[in-house]
C-alpha atoms as a PDB file:
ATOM      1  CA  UNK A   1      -8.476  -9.832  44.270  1.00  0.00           C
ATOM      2  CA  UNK A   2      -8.559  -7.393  41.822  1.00  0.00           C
ATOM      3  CA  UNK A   3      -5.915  -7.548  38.745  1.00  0.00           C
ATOM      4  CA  UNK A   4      -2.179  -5.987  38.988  1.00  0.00           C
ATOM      5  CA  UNK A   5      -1.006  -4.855  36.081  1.00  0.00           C
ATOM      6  CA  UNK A   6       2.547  -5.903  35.543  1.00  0.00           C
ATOM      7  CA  UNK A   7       4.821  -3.155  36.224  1.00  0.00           C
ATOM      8  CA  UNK A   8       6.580  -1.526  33.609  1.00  0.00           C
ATOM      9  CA  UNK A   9      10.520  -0.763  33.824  1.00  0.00           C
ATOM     10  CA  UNK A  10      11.541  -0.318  30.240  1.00  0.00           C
ATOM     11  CA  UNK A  11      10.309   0.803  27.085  1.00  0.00           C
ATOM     12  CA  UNK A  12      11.758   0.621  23.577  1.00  0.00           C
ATOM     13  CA  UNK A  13      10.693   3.563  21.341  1.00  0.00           C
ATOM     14  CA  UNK A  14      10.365   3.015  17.203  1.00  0.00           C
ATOM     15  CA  UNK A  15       8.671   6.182  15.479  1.00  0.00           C
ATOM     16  CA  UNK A  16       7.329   6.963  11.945  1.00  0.00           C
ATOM     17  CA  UNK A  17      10.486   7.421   9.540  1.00  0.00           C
ATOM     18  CA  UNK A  18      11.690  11.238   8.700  1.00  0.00           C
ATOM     19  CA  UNK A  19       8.582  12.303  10.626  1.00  0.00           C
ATOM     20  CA  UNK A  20      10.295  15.013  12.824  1.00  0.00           C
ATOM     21  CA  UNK A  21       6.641  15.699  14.431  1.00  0.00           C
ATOM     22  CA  UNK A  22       7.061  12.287  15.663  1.00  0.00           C
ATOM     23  CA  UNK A  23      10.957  12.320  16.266  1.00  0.00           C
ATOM     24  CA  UNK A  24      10.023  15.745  18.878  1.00  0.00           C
ATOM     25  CA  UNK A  25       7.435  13.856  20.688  1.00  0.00           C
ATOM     26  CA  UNK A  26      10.167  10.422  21.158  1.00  0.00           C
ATOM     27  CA  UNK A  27      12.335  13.533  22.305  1.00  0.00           C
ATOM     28  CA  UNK A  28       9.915  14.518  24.984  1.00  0.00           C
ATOM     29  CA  UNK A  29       8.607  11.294  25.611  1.00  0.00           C
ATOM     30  CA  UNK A  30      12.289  10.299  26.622  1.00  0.00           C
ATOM     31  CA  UNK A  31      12.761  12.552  29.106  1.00  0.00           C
ATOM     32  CA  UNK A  32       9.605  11.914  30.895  1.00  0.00           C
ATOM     33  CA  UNK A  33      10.000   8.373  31.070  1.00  0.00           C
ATOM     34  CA  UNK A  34      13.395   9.006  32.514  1.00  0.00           C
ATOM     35  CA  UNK A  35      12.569  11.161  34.594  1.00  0.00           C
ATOM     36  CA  UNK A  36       9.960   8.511  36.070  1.00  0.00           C
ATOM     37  CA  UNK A  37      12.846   6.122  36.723  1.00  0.00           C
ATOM     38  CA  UNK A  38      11.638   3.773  33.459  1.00  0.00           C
ATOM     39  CA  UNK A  39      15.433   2.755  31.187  1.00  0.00           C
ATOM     40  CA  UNK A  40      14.357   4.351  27.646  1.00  0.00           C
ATOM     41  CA  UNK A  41      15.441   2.498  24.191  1.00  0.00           C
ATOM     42  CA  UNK A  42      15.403   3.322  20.953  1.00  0.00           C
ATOM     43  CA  UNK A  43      15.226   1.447  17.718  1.00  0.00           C
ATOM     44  CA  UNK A  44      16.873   2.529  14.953  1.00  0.00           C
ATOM     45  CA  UNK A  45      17.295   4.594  12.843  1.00  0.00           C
ATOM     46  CA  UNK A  46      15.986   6.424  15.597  1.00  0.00           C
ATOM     47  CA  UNK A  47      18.443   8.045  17.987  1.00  0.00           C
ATOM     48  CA  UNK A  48      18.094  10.090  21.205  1.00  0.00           C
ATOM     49  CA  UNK A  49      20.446  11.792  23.123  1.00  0.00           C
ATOM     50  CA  UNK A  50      21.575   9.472  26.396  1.00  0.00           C
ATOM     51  CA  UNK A  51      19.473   6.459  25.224  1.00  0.00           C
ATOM     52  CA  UNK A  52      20.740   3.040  23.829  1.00  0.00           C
ATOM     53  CA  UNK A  53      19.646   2.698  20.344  1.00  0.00           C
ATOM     54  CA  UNK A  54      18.980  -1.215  19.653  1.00  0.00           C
ATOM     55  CA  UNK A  55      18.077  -2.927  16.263  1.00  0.00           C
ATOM     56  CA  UNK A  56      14.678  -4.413  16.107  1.00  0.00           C
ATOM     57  CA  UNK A  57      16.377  -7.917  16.569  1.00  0.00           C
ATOM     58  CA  UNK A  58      18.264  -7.142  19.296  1.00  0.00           C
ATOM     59  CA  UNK A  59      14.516  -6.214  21.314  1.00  0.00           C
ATOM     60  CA  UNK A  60      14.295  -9.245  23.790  1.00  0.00           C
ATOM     61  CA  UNK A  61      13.384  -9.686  26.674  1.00  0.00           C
ATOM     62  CA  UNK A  62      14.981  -6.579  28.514  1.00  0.00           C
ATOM     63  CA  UNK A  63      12.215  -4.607  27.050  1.00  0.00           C
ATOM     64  CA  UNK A  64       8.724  -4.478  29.209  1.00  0.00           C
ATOM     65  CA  UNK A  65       6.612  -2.346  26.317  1.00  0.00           C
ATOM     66  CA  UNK A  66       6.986  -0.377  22.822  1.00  0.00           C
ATOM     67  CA  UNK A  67       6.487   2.989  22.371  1.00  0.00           C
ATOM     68  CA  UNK A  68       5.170   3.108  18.461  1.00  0.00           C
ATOM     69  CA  UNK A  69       4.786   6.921  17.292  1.00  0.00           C
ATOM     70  CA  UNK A  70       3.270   7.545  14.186  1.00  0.00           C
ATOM     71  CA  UNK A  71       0.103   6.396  12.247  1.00  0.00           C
ATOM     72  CA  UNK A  72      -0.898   2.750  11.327  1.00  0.00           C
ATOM     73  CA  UNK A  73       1.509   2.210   9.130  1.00  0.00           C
ATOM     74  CA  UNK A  74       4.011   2.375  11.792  1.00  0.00           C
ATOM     75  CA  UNK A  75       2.178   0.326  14.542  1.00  0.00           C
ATOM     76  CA  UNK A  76       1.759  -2.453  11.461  1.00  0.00           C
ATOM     77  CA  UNK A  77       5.577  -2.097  10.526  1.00  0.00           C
ATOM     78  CA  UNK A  78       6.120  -2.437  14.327  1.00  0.00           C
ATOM     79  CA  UNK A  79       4.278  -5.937  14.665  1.00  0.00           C
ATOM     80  CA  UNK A  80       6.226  -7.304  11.468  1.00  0.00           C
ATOM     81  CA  UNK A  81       9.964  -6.018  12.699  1.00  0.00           C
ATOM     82  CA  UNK A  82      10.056  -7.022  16.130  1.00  0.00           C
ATOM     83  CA  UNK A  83       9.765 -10.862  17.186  1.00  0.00           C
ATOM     84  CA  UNK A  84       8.161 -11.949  19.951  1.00  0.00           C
ATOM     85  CA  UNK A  85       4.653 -10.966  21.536  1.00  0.00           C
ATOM     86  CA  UNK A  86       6.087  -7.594  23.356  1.00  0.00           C
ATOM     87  CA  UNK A  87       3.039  -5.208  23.558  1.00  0.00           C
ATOM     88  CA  UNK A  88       2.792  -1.969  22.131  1.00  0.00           C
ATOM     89  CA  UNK A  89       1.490   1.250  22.868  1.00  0.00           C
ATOM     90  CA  UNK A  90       0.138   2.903  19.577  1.00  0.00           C
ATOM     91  CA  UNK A  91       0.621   6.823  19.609  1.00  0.00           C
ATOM     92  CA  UNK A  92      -0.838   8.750  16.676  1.00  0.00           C
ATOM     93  CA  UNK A  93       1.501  11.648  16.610  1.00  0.00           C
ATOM     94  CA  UNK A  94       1.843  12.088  12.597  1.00  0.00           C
ATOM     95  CA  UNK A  95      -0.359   9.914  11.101  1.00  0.00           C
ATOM     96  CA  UNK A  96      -3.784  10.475   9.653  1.00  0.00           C
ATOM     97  CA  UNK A  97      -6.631   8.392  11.398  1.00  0.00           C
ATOM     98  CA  UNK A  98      -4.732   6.386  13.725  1.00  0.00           C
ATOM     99  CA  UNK A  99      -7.277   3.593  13.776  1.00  0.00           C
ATOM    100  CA  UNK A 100      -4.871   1.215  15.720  1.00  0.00           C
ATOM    101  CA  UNK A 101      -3.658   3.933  18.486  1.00  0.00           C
ATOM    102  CA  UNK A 102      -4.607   4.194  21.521  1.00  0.00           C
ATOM    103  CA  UNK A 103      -3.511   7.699  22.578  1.00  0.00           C
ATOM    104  CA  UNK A 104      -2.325  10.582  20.354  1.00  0.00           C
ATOM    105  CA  UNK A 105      -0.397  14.253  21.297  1.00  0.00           C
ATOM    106  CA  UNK A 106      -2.922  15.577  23.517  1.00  0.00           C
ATOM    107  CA  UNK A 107      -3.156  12.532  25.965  1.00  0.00           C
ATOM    108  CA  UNK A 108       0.041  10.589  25.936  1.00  0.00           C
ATOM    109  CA  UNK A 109       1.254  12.749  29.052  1.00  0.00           C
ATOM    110  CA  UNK A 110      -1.950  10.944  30.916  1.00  0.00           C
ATOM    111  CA  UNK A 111      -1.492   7.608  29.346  1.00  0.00           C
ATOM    112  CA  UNK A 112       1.820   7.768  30.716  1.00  0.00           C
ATOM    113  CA  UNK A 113       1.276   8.119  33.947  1.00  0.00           C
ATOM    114  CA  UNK A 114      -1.575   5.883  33.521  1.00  0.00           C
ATOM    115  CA  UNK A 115       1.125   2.848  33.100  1.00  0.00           C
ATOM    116  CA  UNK A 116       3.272   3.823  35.590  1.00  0.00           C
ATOM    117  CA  UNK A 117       0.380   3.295  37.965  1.00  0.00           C
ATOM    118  CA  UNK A 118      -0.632   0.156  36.759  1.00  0.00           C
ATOM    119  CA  UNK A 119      -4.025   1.651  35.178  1.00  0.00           C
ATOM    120  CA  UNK A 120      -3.644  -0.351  31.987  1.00  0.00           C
ATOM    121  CA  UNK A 121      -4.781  -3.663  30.356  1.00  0.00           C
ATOM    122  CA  UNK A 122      -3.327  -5.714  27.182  1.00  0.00           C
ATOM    123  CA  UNK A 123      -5.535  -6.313  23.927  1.00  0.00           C
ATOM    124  CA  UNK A 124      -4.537  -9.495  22.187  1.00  0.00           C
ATOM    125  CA  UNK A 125      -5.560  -9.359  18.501  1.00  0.00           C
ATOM    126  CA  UNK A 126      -5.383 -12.511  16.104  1.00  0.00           C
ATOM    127  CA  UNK A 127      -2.089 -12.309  12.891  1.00  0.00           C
ATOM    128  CA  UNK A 128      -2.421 -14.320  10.244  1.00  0.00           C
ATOM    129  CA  UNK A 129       0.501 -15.378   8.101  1.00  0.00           C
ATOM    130  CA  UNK A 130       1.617 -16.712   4.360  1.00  0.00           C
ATOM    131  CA  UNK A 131       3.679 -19.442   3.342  1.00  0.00           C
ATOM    132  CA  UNK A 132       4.748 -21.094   0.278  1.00  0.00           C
ATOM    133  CA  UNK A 133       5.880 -24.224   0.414  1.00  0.00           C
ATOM    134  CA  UNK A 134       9.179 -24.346   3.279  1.00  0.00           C
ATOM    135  CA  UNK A 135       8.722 -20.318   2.966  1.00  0.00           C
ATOM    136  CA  UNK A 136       7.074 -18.354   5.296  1.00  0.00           C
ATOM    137  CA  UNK A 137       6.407 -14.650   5.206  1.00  0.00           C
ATOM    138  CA  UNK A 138       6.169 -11.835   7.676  1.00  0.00           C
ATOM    139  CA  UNK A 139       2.471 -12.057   9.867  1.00  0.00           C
ATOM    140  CA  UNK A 140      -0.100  -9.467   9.235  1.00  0.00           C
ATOM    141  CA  UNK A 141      -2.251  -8.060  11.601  1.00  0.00           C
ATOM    142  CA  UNK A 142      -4.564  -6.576   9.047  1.00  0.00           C
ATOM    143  CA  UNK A 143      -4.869  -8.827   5.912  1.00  0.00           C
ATOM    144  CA  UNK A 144      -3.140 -10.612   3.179  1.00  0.00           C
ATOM    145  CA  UNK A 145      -3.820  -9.191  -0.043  1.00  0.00           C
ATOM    146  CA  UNK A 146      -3.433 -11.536  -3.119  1.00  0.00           C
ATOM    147  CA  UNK A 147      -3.448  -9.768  -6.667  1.00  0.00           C
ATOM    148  CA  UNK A 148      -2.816 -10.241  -9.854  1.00  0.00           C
ATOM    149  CA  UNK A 149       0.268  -9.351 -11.453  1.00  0.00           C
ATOM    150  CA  UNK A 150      -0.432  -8.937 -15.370  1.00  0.00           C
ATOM    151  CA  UNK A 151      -3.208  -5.913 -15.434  1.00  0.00           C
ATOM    152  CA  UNK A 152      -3.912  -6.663 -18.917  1.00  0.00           C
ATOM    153  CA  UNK A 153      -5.209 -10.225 -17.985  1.00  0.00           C
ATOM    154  CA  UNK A 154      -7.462 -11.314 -15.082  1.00  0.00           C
ATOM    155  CA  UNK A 155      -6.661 -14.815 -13.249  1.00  0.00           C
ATOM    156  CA  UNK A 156      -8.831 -17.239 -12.275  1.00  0.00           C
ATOM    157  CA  UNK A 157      -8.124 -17.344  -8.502  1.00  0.00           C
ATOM    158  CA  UNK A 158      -9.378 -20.929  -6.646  1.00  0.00           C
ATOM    159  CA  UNK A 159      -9.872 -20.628  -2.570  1.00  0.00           C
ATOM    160  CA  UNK A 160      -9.805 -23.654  -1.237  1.00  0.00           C
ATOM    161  CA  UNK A 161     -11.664 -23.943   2.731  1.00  0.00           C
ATOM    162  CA  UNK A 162     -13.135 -26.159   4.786  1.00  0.00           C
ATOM    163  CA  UNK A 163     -12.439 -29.041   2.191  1.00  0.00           C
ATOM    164  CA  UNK A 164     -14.303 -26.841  -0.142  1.00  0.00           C
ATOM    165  CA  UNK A 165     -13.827 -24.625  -3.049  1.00  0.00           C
ATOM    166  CA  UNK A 166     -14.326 -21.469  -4.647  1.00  0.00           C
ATOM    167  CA  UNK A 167     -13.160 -20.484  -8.104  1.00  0.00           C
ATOM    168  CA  UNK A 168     -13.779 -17.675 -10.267  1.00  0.00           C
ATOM    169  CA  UNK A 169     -12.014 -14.820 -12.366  1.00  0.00           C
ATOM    170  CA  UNK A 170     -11.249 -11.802 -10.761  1.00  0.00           C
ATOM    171  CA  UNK A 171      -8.354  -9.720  -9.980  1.00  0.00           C
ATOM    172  CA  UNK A 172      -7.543 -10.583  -6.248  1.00  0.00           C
ATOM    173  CA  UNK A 173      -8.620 -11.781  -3.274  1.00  0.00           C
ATOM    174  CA  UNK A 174      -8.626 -10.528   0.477  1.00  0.00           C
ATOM    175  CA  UNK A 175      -7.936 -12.417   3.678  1.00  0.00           C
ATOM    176  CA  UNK A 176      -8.522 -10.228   6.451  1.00  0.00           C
ATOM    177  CA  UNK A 177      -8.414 -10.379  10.486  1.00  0.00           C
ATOM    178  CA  UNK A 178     -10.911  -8.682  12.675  1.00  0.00           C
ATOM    179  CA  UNK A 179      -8.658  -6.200  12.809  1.00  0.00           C
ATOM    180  CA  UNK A 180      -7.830  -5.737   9.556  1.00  0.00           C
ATOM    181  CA  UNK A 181     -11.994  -5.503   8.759  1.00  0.00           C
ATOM    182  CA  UNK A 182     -11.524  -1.727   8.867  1.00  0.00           C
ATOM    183  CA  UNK A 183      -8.979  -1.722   6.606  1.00  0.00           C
ATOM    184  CA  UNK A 184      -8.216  -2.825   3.144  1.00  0.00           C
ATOM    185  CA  UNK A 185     -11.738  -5.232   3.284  1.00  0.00           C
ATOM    186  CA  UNK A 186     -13.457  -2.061   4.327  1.00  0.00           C
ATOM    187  CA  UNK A 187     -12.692  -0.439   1.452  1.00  0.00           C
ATOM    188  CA  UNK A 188     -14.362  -2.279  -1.414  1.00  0.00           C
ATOM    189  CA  UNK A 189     -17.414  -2.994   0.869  1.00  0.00           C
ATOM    190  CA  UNK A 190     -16.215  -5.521   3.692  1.00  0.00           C
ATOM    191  CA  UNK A 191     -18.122  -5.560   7.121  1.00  0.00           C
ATOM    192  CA  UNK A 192     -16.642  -3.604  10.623  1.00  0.00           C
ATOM    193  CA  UNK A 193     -16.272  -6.349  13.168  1.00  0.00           C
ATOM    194  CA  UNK A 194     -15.370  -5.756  16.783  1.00  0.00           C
ATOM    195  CA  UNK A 195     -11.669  -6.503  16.999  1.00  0.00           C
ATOM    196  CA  UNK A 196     -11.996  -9.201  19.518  1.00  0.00           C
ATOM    197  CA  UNK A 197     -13.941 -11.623  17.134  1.00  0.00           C
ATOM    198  CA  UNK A 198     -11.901 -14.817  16.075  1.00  0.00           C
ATOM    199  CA  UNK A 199     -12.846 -15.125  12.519  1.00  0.00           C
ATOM    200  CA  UNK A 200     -11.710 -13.699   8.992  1.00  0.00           C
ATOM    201  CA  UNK A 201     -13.488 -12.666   6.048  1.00  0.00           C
ATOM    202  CA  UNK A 202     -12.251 -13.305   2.561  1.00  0.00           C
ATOM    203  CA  UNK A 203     -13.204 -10.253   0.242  1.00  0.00           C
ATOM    204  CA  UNK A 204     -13.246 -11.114  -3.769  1.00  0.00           C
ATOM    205  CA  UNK A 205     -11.647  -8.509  -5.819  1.00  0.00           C
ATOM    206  CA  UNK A 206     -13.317  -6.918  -8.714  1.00  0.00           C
ATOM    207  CA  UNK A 207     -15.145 -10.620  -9.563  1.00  0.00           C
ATOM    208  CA  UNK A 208     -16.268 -11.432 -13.269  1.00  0.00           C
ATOM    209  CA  UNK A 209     -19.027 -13.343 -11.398  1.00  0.00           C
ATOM    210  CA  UNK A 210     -20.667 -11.494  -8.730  1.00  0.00           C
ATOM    211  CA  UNK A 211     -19.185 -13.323  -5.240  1.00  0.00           C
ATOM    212  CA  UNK A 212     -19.742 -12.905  -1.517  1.00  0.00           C
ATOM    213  CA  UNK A 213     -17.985 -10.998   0.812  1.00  0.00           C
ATOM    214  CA  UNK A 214     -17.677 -14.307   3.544  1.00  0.00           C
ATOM    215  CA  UNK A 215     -16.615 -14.867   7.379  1.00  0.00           C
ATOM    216  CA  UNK A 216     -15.620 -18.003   8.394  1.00  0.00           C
ATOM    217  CA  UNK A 217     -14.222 -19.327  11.102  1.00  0.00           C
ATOM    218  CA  UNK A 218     -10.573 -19.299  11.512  1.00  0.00           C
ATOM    219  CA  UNK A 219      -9.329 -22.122   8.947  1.00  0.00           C
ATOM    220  CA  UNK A 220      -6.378 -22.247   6.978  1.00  0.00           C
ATOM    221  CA  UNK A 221      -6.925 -20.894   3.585  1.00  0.00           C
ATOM    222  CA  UNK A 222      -5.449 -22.052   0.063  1.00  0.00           C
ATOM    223  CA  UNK A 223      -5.362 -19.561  -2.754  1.00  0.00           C
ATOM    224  CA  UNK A 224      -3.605 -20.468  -6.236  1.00  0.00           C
ATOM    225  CA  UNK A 225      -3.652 -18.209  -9.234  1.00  0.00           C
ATOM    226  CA  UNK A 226      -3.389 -19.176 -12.283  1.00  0.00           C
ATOM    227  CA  UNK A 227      -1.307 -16.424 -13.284  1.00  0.00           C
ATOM    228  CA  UNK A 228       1.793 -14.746 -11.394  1.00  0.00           C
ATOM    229  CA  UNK A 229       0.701 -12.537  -8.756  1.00  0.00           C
ATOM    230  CA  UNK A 230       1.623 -10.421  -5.834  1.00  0.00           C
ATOM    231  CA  UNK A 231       1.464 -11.417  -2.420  1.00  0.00           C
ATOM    232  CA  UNK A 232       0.836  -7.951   0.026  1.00  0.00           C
ATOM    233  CA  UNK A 233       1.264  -8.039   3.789  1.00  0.00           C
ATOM    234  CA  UNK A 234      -0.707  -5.061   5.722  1.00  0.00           C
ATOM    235  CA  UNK A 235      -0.249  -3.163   2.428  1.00  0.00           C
ATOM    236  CA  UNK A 236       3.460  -2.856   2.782  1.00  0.00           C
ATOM    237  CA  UNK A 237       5.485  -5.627   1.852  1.00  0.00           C
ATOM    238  CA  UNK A 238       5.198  -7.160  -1.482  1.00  0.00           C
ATOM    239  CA  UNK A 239       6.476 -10.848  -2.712  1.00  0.00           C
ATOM    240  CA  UNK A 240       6.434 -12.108  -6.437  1.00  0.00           C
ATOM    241  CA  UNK A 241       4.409 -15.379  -6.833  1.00  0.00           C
ATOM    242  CA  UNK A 242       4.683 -17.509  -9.571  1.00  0.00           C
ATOM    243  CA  UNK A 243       1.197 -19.273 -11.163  1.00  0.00           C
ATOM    244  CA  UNK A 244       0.041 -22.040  -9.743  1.00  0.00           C
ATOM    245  CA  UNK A 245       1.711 -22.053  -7.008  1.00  0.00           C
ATOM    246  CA  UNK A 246      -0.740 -22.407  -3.603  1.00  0.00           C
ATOM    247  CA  UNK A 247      -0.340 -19.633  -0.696  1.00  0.00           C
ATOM    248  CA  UNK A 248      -1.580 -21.298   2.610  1.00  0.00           C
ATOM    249  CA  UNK A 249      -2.909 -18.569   4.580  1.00  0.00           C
ATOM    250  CA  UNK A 250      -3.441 -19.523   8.483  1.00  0.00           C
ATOM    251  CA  UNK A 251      -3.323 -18.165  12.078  1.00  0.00           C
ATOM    252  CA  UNK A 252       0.205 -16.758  13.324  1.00  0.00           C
ATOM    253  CA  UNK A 253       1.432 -18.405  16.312  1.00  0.00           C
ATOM    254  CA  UNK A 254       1.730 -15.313  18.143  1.00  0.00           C
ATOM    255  CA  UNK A 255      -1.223 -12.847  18.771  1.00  0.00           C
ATOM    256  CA  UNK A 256      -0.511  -9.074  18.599  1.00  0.00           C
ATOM    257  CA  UNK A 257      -0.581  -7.559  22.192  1.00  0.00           C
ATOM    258  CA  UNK A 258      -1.663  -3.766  22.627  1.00  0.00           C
ATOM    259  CA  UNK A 259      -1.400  -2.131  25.668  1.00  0.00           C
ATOM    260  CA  UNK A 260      -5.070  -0.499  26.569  1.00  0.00           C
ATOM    261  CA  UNK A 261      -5.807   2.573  28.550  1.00  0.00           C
ATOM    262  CA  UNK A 262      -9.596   2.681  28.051  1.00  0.00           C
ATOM    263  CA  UNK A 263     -12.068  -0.023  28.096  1.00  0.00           C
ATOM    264  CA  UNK A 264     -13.017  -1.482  25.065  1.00  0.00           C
ATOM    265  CA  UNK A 265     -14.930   0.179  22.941  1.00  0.00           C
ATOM    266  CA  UNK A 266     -16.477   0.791  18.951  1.00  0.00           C
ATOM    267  CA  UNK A 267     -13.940   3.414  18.806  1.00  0.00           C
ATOM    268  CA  UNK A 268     -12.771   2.405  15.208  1.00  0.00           C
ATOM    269  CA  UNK A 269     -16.165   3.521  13.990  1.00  0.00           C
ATOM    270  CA  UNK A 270     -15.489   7.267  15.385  1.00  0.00           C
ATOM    271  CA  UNK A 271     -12.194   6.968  13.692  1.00  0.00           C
ATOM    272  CA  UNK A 272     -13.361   5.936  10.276  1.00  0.00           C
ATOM    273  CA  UNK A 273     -16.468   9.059  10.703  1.00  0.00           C
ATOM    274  CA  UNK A 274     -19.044   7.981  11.991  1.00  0.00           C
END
């Protein structure tokens, strides 16, 4: 038999902060959706007329899909804020490449109705996540970036994998996801791998001695500087770590879940201009 699509009866709408491109289209967006019978939230700050407004904890189980309108930055933000493995439909209404989306202003009327008749499929992509001893931070879906804190000095940084190591002085390291690859990693030289892969690559930064960009399979990783650094999650979120202390960086029990219109595709390539 051939695969149903659940159906959809509510969605819960988040949207790029004091964007008011992205504030019109929740606006219109809204109304359609009611007007299709589908209950509308919204997550504050965001607020539309006739709608419940809910906090990103208070998103459970009520909620069939997420509306996220903005760039990458806000589908990221969106993965982080709301618990749970709801999946989201990326709309690039404000942003600039909208690498993660799946739709933007021109085709979210189609996409739309799309859902509503069960024309859709979910993408499950691989979060990694950070923790310090007893603390744990917030998952990434694109990479943890480890860097130094004192620009004047650079660390010796030692990655422990596999029951191996590799040390070396340089000013930070990268641990990126699949999906992440066109990201952060990308930019100081890291390979584009097809979202679906289960690996990560680990991207020196700025090395004394020359080292590899490497992808390994998906391992839990130990990084300790010898100097305090930053810990960054998808290049928003920022945590003070003292030296010496080791950051175990492993897979999040919870994959990220888009909701697909097209097949998949090398689309990320396009995106980036190519």
């Amino acid at each position: 038999m051939p695969y149903m699509a659940p159906k959809i009866r509510s969605v819960a709408i988040i949207i790029k902060k004091k964007n008011s491109e992205a504030k019109s289209a929740a606006n219109r967006i809204v109304k359609i959706l009611n007007e299709k019978g589908i209950k509308t939230f919204t997550i504050l700050p965001l607020k539309v007329k006739n709608c419940k407004a809910l906090a990103p904890e208070q998103v459970d189980s009520d909620v069939d899909l997420i509306f996220a309108i903005g760039g990458d930055g806000t589908t990221l933000k969106s993965f982080r804020t709301i618990s749970g493995n709801l999946p989201l439909l990326s709309i690039n209404i404000g942003g600039h490449r909208g690498i993660l989306s799946e739709v933007d202003t021109s085709s979210v009327d189609k996409a739309i109705e799309s859902i509503i008749d069960g024309k859709y499929h979910y993408d499950s992509r691989m979060r990694i996540q950070a923790s310090i001893g007893e603390k744990k931070f917030p998952p990434a879906l694109n990479e943890m970036l480890i860097t130094r804190a004192i620009l004047t000095r650079t660390p010796t940084i030692s990655v422990r994998l596999m029951d191996d190591e590799i040390k070396g002085r340089m000013d930070g390291i990268v641990v990126s996801t699949p999906t992440g690859s066109t990201g952060h990693s990308f930019s100081i030289g890291g390979p584009v791998l097809h979202e679906s892969m289960e690996c990560l690559i680990l991207s020196p930064v700025a090395p004394v001695n020359r080292l590899p960009q490497l992808v390994i399979p998906v391992e839990e990783v130990i990084v300790k500087v010898n100097q305090p650094s930053y810990l960054v999650v998808d290049g928003q979120e920022s945590f003070k770590v003292e030296a010496g202390q080791e950051i175990h960086v492993s897979r999040f029990s919870e994959d990220a879940r888009f909701l697909r219109i097209r097949k998949k595709w090398m689309g990320q390539l396009a995106k980036l201009g190519y």
